[in-house]
C-alpha atoms as a PDB file:
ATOM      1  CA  UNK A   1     -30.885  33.154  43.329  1.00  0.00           C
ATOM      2  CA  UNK A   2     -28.413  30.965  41.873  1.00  0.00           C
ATOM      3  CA  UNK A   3     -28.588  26.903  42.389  1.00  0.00           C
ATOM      4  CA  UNK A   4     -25.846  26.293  44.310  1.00  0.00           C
ATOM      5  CA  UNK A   5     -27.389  28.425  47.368  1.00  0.00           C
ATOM      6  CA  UNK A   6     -29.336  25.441  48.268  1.00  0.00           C
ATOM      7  CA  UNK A   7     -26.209  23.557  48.002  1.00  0.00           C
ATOM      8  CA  UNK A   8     -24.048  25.996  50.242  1.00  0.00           C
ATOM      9  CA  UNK A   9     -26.842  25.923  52.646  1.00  0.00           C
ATOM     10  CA  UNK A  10     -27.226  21.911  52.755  1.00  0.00           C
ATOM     11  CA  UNK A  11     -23.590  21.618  53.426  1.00  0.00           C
ATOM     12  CA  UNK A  12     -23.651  23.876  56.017  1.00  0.00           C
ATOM     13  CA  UNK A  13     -26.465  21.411  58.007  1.00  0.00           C
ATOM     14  CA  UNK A  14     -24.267  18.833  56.882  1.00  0.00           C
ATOM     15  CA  UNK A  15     -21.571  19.900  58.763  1.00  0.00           C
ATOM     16  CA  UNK A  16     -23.818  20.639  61.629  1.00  0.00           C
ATOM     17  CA  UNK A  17     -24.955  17.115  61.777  1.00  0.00           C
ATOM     18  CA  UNK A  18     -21.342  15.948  61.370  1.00  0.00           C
ATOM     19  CA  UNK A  19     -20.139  17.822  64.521  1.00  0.00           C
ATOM     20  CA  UNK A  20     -22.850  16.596  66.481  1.00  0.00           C
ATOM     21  CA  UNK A  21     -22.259  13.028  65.187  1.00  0.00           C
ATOM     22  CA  UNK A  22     -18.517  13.737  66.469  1.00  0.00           C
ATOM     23  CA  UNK A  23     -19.324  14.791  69.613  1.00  0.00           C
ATOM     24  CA  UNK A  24     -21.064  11.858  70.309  1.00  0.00           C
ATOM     25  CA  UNK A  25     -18.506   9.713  68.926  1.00  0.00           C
ATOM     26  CA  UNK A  26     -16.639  11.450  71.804  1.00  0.00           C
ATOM     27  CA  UNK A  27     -18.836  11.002  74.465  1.00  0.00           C
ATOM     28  CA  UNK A  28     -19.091   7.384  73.773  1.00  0.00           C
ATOM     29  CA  UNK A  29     -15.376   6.965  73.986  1.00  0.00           C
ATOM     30  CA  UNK A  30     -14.521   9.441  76.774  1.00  0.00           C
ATOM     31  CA  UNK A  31     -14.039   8.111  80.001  1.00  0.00           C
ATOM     32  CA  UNK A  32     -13.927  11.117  82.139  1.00  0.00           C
ATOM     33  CA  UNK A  33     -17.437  12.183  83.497  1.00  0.00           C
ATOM     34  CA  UNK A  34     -16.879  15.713  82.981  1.00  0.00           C
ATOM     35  CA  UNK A  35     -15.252  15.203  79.444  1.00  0.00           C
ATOM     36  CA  UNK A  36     -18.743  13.019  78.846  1.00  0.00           C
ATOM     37  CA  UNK A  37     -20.574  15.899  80.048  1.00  0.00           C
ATOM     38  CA  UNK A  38     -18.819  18.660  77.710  1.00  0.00           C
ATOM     39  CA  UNK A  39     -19.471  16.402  74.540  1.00  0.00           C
ATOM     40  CA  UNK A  40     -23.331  16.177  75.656  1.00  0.00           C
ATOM     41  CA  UNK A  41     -23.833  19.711  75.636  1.00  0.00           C
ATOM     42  CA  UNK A  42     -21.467  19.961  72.543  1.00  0.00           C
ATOM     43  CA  UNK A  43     -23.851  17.559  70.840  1.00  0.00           C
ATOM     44  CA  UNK A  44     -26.724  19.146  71.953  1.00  0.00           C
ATOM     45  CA  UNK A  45     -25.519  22.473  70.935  1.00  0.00           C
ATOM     46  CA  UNK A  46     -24.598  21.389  67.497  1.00  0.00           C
ATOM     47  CA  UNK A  47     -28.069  19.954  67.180  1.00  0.00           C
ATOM     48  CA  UNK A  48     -30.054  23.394  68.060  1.00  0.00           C
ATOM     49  CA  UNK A  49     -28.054  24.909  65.449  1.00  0.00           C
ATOM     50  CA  UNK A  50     -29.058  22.468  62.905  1.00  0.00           C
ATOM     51  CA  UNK A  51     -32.443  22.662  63.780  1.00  0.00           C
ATOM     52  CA  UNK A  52     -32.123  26.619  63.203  1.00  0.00           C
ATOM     53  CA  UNK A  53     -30.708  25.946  60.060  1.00  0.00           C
ATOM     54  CA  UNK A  54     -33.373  23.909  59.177  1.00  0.00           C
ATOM     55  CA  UNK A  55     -36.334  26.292  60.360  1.00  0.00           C
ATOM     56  CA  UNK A  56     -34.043  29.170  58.708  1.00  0.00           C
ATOM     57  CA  UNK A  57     -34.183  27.615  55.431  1.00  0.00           C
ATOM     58  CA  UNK A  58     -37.993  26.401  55.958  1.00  0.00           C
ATOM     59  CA  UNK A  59     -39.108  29.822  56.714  1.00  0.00           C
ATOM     60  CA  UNK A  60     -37.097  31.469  53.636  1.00  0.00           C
ATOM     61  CA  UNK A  61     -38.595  28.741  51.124  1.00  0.00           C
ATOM     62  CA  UNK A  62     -42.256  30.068  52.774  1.00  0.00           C
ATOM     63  CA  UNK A  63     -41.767  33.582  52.576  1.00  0.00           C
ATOM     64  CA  UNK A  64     -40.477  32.865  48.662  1.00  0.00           C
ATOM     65  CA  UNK A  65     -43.649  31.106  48.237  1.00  0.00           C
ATOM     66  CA  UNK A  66     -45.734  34.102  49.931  1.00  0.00           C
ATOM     67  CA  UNK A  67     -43.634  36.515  47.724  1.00  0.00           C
ATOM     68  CA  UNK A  68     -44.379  34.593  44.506  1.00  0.00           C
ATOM     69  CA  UNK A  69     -47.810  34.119  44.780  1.00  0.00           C
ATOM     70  CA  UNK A  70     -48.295  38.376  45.926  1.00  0.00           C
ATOM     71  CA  UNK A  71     -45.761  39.080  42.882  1.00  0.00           C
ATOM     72  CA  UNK A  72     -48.900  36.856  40.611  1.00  0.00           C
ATOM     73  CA  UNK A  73     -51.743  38.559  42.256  1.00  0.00           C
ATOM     74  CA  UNK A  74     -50.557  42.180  42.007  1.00  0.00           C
ATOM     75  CA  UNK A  75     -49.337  40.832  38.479  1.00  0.00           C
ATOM     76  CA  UNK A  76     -53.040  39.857  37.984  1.00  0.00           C
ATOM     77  CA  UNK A  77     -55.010  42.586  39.492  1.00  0.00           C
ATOM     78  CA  UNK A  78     -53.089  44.674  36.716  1.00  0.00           C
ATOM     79  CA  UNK A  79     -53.266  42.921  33.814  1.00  0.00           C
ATOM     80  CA  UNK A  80     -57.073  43.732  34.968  1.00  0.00           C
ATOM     81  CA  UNK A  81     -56.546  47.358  35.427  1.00  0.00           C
ATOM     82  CA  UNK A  82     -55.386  47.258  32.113  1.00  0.00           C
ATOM     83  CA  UNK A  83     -58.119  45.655  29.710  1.00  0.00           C
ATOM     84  CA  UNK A  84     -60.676  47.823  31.830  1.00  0.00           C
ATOM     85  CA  UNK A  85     -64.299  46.321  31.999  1.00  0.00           C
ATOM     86  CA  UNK A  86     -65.307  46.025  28.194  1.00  0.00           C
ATOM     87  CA  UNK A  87     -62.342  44.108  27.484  1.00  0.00           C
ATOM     88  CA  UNK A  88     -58.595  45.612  25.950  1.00  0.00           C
ATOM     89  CA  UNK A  89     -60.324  48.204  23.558  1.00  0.00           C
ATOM     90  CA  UNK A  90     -61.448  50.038  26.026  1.00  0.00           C
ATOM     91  CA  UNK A  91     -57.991  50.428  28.212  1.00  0.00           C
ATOM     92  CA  UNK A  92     -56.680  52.184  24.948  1.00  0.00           C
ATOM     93  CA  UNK A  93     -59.774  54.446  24.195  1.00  0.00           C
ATOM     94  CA  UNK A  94     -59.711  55.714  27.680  1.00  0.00           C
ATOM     95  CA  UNK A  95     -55.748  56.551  27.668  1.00  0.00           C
ATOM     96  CA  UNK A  96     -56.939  58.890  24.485  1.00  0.00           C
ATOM     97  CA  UNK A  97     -59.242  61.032  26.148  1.00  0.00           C
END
């Protein structure tokens, strides 16, 4: 994965908080009720999508995490299978027979 992903991604909730920030901006200056009311939900909708974002990008980081550490354990369980139980010798002896 490159290192601008994590950039990409942190604009994108950027601009999610920035609409949502906007739409209350408009709220606060509309004076229509049901104007007021639109820019409410539009707020609120803006924020669930954030929040997404934000559990999207939580839940990716863990399942890297869960990925890495299987990746070192089946990494590990063969660097095992391959010294056998008296040590590296007798890996190779045992691939000659």
């Amino acid at each position: 994965m490159s290192s601008s992903a994590p950039k990409i991604r942190n604009s994108n909730l950027e601009f999610l908080l920035s609409r949502a920030a906007q739409a209350r901006e408009e709220w606060e200056a509309a004076t229509l009720e049901h104007v007021r009311e639109r820019c409410l939900r539009s707020e609120a909708a803006w924020n669930a999508l954030a929040d997404k974002a934000r559990r999207g990008e939580r839940l990716r980081e863990q399942e890297k995490e869960r990925k890495a550490a299987q990746a070192a354990e089946f990494n590990d369980e063969n660097i095992s299978d391959e010294t056998g139980p008296d040590g590296p010798q007798d890996a190779r002896d045992s691939a000659h027979d």
